[in-house]
Protein backbone atom coordinates (compact mmCIF):
# COMPACT_ATOMS: atom_id res chain seq x y z
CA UNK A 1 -4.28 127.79 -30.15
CA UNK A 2 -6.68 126.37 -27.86
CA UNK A 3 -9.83 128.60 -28.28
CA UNK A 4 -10.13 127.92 -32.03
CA UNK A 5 -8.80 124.40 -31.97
CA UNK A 6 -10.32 122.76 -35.21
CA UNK A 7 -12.78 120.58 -33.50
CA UNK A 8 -12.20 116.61 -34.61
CA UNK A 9 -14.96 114.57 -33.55
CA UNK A 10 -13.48 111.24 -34.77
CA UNK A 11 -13.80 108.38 -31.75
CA UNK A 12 -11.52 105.55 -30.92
CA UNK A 13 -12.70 102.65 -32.57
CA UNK A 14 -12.98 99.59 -30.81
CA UNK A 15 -9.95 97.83 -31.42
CA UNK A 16 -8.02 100.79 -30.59
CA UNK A 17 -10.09 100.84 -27.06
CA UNK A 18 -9.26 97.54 -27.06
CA UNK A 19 -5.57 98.41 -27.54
CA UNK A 20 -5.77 100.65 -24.50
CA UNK A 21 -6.52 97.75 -22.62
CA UNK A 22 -4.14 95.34 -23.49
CA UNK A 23 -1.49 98.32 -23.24
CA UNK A 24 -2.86 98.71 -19.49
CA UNK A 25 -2.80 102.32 -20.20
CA UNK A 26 -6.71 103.43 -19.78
CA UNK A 27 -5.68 104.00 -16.33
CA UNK A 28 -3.03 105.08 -13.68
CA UNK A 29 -3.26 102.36 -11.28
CA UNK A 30 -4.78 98.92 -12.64
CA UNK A 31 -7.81 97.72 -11.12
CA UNK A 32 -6.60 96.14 -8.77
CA UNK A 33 -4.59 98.85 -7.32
CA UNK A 34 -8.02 101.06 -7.08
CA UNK A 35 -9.85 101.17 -4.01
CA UNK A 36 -13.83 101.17 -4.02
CA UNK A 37 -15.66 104.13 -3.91
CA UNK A 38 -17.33 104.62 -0.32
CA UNK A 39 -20.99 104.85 -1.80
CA UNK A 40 -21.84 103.07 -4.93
CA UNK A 41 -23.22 105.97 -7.36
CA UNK A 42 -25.44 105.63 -10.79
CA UNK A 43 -23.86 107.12 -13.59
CA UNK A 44 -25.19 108.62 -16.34
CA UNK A 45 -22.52 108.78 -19.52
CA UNK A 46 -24.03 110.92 -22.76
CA UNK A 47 -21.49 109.51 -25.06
CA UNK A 48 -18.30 107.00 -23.61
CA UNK A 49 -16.95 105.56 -27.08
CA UNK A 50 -14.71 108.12 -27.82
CA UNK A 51 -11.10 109.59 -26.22
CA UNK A 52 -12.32 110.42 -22.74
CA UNK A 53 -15.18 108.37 -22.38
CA UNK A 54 -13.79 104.87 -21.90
CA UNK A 55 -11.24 106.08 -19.63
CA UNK A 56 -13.76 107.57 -17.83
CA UNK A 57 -15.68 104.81 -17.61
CA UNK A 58 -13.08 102.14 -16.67
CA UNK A 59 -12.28 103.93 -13.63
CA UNK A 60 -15.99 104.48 -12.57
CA UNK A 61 -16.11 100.65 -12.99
CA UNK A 62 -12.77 100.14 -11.59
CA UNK A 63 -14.08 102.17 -8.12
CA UNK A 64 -17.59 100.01 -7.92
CA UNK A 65 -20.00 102.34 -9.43
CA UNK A 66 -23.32 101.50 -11.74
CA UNK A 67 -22.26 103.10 -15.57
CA UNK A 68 -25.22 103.43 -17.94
CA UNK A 69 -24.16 105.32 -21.44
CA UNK A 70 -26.76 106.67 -23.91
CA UNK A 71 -25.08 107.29 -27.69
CA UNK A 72 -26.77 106.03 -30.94
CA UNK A 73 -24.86 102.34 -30.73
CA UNK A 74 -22.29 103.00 -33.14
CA UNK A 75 -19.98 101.36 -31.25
CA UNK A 76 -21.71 98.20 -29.52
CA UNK A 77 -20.66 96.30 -26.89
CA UNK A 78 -17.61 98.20 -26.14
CA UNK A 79 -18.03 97.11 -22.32
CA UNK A 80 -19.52 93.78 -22.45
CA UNK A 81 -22.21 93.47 -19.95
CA UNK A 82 -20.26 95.68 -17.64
CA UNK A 83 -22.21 98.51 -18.88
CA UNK A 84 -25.84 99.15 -19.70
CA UNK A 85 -25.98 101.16 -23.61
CA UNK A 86 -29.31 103.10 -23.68
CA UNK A 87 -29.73 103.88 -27.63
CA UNK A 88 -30.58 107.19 -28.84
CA UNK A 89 -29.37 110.70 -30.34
CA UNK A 90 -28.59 113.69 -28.25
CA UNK A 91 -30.60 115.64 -31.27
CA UNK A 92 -34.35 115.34 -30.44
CA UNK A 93 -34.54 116.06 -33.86
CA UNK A 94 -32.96 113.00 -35.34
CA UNK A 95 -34.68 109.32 -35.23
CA UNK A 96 -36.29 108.95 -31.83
CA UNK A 97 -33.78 111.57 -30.24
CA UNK A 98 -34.03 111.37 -26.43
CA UNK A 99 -37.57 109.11 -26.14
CA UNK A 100 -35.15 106.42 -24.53
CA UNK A 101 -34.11 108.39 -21.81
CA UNK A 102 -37.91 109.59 -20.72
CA UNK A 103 -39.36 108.81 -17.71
CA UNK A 104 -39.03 109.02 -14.06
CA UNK A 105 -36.06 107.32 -13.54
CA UNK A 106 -33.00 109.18 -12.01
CA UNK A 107 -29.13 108.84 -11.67
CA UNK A 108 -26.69 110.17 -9.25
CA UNK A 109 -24.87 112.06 -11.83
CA UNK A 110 -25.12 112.80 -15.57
CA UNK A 111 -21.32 113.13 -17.25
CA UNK A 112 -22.01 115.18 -20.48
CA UNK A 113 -19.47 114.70 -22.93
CA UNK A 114 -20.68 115.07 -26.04
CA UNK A 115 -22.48 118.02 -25.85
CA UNK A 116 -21.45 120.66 -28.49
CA UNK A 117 -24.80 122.81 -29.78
CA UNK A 118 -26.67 125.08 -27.50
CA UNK A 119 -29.71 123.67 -28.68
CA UNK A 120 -28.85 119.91 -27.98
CA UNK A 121 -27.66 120.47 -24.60
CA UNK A 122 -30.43 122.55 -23.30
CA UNK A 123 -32.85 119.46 -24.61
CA UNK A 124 -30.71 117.06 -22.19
CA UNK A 125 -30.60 119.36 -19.48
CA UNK A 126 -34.23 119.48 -19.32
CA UNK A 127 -35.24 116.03 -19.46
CA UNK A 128 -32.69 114.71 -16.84
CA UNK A 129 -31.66 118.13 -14.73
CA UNK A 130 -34.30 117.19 -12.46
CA UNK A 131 -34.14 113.66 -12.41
CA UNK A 132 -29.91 113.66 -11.49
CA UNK A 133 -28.17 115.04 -8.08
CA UNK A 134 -25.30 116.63 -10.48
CA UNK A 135 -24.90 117.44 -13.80
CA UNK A 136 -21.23 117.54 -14.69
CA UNK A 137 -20.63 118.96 -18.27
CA UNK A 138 -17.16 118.62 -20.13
CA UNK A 139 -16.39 122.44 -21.65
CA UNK A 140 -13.18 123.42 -22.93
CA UNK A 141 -11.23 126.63 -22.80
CA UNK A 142 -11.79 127.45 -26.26
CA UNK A 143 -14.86 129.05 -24.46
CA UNK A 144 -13.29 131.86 -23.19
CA UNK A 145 -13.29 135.09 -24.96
CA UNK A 146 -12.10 135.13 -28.46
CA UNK A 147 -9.02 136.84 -29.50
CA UNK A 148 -7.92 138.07 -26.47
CA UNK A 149 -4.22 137.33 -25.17
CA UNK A 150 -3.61 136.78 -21.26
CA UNK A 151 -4.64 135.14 -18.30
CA UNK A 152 -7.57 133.17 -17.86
CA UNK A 153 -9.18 131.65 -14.60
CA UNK A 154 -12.44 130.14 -14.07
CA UNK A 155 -14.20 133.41 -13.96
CA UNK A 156 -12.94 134.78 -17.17
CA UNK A 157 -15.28 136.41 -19.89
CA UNK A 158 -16.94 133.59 -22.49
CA UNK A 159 -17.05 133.94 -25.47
CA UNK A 160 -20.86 133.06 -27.40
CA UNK A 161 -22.09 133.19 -30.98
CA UNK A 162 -23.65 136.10 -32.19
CA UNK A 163 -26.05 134.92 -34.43
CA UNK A 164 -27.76 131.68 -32.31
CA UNK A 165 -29.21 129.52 -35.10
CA UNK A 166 -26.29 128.51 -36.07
CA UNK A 167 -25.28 124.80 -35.33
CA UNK A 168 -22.07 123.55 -37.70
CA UNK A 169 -19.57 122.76 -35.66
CA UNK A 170 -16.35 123.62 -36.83
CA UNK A 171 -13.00 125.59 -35.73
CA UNK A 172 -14.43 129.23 -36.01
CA UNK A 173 -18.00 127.95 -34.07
CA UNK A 174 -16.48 125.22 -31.47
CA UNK A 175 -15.62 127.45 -28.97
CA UNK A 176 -18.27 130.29 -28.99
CA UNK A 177 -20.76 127.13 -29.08
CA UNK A 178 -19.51 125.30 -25.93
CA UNK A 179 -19.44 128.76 -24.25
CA UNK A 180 -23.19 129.04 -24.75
CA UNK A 181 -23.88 125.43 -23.50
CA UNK A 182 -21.62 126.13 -20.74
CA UNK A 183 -23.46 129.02 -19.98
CA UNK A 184 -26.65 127.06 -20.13
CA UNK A 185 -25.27 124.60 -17.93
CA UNK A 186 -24.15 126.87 -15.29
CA UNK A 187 -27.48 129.12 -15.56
CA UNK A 188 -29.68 126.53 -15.03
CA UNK A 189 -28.46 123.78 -13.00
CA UNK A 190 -26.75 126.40 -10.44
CA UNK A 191 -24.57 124.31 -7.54
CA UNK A 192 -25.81 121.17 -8.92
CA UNK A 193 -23.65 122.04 -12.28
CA UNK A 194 -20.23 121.02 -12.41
CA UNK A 195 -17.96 122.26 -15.69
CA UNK A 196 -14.50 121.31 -16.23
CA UNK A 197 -12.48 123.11 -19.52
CA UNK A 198 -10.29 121.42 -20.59
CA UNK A 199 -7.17 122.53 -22.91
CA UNK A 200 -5.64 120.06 -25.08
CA UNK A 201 -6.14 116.51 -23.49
CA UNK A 202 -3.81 114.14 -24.81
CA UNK A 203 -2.46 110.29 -23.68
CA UNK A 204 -3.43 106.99 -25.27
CA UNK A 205 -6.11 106.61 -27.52
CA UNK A 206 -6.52 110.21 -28.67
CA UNK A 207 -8.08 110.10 -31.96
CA UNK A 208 -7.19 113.60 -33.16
CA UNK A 209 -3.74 112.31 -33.68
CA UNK A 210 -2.20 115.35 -32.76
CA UNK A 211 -0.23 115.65 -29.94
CA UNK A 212 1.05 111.90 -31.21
CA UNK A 213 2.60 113.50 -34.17
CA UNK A 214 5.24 115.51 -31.85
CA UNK A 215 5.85 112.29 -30.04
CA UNK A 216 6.25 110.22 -33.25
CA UNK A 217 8.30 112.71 -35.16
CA UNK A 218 10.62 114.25 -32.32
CA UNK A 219 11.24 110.59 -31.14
CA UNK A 220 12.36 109.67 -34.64
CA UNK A 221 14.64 112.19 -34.42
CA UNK A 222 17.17 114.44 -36.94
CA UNK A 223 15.52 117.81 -38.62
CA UNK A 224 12.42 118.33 -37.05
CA UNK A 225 9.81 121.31 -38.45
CA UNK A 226 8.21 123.12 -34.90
CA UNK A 227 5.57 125.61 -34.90
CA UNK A 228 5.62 128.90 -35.86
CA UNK A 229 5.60 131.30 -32.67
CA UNK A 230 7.83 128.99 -30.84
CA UNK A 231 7.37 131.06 -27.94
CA UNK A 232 3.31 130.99 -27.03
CA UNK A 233 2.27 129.04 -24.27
CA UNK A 234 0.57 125.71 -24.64
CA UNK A 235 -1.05 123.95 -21.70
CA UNK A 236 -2.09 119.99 -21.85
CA UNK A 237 -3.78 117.52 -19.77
CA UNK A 238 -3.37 114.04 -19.73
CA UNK A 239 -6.19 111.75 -20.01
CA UNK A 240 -5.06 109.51 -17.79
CA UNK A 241 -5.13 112.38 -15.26
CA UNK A 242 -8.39 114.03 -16.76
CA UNK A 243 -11.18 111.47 -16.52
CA UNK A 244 -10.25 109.85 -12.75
CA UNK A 245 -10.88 113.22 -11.49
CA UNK A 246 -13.82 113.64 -13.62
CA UNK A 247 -15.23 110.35 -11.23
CA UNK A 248 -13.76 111.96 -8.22
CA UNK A 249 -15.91 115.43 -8.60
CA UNK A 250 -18.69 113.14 -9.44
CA UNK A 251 -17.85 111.15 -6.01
CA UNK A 252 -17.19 114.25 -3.70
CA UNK A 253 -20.65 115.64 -5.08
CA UNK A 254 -18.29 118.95 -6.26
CA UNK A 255 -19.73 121.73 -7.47
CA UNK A 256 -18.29 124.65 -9.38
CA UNK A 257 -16.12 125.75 -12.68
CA UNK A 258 -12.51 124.22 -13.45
CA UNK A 259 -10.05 124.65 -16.26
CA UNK A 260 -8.10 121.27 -16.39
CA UNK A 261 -4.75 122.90 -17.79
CA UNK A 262 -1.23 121.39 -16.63
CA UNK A 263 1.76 123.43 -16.27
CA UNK A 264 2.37 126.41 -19.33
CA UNK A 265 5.16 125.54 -21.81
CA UNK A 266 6.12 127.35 -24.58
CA UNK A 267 5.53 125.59 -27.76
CA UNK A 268 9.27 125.18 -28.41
CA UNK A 269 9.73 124.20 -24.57
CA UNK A 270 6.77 121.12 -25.11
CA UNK A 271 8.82 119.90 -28.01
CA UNK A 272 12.20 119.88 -26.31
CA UNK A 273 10.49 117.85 -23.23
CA UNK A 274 9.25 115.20 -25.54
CA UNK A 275 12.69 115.37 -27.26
CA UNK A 276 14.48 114.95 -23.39
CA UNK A 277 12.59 112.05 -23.42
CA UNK A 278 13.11 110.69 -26.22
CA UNK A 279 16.73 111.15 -25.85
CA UNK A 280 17.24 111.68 -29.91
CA UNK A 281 19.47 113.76 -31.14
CA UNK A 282 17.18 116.61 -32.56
CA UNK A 283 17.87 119.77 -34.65
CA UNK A 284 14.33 122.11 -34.19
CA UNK A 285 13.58 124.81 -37.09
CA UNK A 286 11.47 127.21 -36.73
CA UNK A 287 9.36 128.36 -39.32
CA UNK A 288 7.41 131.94 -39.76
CA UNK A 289 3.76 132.09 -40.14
CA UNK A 290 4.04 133.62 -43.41
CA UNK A 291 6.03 130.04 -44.74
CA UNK A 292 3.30 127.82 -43.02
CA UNK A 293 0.56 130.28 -44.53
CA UNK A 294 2.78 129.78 -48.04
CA UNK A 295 3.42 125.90 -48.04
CA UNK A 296 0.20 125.56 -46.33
CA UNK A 297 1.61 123.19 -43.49
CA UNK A 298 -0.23 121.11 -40.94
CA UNK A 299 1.07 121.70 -37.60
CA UNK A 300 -1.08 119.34 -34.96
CA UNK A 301 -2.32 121.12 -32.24
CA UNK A 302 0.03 124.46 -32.14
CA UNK A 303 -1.71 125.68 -35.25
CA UNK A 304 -3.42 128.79 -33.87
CA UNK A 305 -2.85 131.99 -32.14
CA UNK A 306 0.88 134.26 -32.00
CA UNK A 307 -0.09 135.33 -28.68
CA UNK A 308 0.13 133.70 -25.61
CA UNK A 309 -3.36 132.53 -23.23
CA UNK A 310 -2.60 131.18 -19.78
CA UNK A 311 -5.50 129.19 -18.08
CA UNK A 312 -5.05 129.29 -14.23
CA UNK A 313 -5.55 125.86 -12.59
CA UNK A 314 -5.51 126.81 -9.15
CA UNK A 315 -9.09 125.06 -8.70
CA UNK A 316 -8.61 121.84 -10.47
CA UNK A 317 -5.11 121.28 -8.13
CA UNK A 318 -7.31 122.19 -4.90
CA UNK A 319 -9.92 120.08 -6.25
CA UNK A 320 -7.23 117.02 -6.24
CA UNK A 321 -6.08 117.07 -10.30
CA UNK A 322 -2.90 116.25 -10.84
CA UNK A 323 -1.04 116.40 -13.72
CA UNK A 324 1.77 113.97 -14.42
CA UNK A 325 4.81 114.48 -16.00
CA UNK A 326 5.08 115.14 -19.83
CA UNK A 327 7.80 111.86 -20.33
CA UNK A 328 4.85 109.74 -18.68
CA UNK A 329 2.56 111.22 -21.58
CA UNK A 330 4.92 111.01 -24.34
CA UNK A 331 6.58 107.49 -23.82
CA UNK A 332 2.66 105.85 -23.10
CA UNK A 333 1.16 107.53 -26.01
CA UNK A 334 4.07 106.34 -28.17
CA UNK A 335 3.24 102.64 -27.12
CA UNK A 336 -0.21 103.03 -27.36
CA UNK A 337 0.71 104.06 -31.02
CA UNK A 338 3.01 101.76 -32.04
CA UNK A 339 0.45 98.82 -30.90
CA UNK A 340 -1.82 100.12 -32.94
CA UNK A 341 -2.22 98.82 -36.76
CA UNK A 342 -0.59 99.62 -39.67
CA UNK A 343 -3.83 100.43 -41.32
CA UNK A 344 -4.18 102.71 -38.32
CA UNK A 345 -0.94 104.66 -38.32
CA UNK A 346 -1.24 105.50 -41.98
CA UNK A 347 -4.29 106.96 -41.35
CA UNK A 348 -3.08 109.14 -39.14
CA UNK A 349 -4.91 112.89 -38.99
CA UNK A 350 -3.79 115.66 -39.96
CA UNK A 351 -0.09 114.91 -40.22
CA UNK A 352 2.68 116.87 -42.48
CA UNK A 353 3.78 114.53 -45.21
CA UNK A 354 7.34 113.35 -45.40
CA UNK A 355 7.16 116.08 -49.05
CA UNK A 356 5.67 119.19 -46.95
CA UNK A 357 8.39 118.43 -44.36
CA UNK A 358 11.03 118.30 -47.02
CA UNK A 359 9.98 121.83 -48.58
CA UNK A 360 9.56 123.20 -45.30
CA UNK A 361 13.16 122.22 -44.26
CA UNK A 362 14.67 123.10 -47.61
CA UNK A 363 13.74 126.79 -46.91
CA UNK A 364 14.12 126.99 -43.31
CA UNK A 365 17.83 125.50 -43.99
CA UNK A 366 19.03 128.16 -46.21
């Protein structure tokens, strides 16, 4: 479940970005449909080559607005001359860290998305919390309190590690981590801090590969292997959705806390909306936890938790997110997939192989 989701920090390589934009699916209007923003704003993005970043920063582009990104150049040139790419690490630690980024010079906003240790985030917060009108960090839910079934809305308890000198990142530590940068975030910056959580965000381009494999594999059709605890709730939130609001809060100067969480499924209820729009004849088995423990079977994304954890959205909708509907998700990231490589698609993360399926089904079949 969502707040000990086993943290993948693989980006979207270029020619997948690429992909997106051939596809015309980094958006939900194309540019031309996209009307300026009224004031022309400099933007600030720590990271931008992986899942959310480009989206976010086509639309920024898309509505008129100045993007800079600061990342350690991995990924060149991703934007052409569209974007200026400051080069450094986020660790002030590593190489020349942050030196790039000193100075008096000042943006409108800072978009944090790559922010993960406590330690990291409080360096960037302190060299450019002053020198920005808003900082707007990218949580996720997983920061809420640990182990705890229920309802959760922007004022829920955080969770936080106990012992603070730890810094792996890793699916026990990705969620108590975030909750202390969040925290750090919030403490500091006051109403000039603006966090969104976000639950599982999923669309074209996502790199974890795992809310593809439901689309894939239900599309395809026939026996199909679900989750154990078919009946806990999973929330999502489309990319597509996710990062032109992200511009928008940036744009209406909004401050405040915001789970970006669509409407609650159940797992088994997600799975027969992708199969309604697939339209596949589909036959779902269910296994225990004790079988998945036993064959030791990768189930993307509805891996964790047998208890439900609901994360109100009430602020994100009156803050003007929208979420679109889950055939709009599945159909667009199955194209996005399919365009992608060969190469690509058999390195795809995480998946069950066609044997663990088999096993699985010969046991859950009787």
């Amino acid at each position: 479940m969502t707040n000990r989701r086993q943290f993948l920090q693989g980006a979207v390589c270029t020619a997948g970005f690429m992909g997106l934009h051939a596809a015309g699916l980094l958006g939900s209007a194309s540019a031309a449909e996209i009307a300026p923003a009224g004031k022309k704003l400099k933007i600030l993005v720590l990271g931008g080559t992986g899942f959310i970043g480009p989206h976010e920063i086509e639309y920024a582009l898309d509505r008129g607005h100045e993007v800079t990104m600061f990342n350690r150049g991995t990924r060149p040139n991703m934007y052409g001359d569209r974007v200026e790419e400051i080069i450094g690490n986020r660790d002030p630690n590593i190489d020349q860290g942050l030196t790039a980024l000193e100075g008096d010079r000042t943006w409108d906003v800072v978009i944090d998305n790559s922010g993960y240790v406590p330690r990291i985030v409080r360096a960037s917060v302190e060299l450019l919390g002053d020198r920005c009108g808003r900082y707007l960090y990218i949580s996720t839910v997983a920061a809420y309190q640990g182990g705890i079934p229920g309802n959760f809305d922007e004022d829920g308890p955080l969770d936080g590690m106990e012992d603070t000198t730890i810094e792996e990142v890793n699916w026990e530590t990705y969620g108590p981590l975030k909750a202390d940068c969040d925290n750090f975030v919030r403490d500091t910056l006051g109403s000039r801090a603006t966090v969104v959580r976000p639950t599982f965000i999923i669309g074209p381009g996502d790199s974890t590969d795992r809310f593809t494999w439901w689309a894939d594999r239900v599309t395809r059709g026939g026996d199909v292997v679900g989750p154990a605890n078919p009946e806990v709730a999973v929330q999502v939130v489309d990319v597509r959705d996710l990062c032109p609001w992200v511009i928008t809060l940036a744009e209406n100067d909004t401050p405040g806390t915001f789970n970006a969480a669509g409407p609650t499924w159940t797992r088994a209820g997600l799975l027969w909306g992708i199969q309604g729009t697939s339209g596949r004849n589909v036959t779902f088995f269910w296994p225990s936890p004790e079988l998945v423990a036993e064959l030791e079977l990768p189930c993307p994304m509805l891996n964790w938790g047998d208890q439900s954890r609901i994360y109100g959205n009430a602020a994100s909708r009156a803050a003007g997110l929208d979420y679109r509907p889950l055939a709009d998700s599945t159909r667009d990231t199955l194209t996005w997939w399919n365009a992608q490589s060969e190469e690509r698609r058999a390195k795809a993360r995480g998946w069950p192989t066609p044997e663990q399926e088999d096993s699985a089904l010969d046991v859950l079949r009787g």
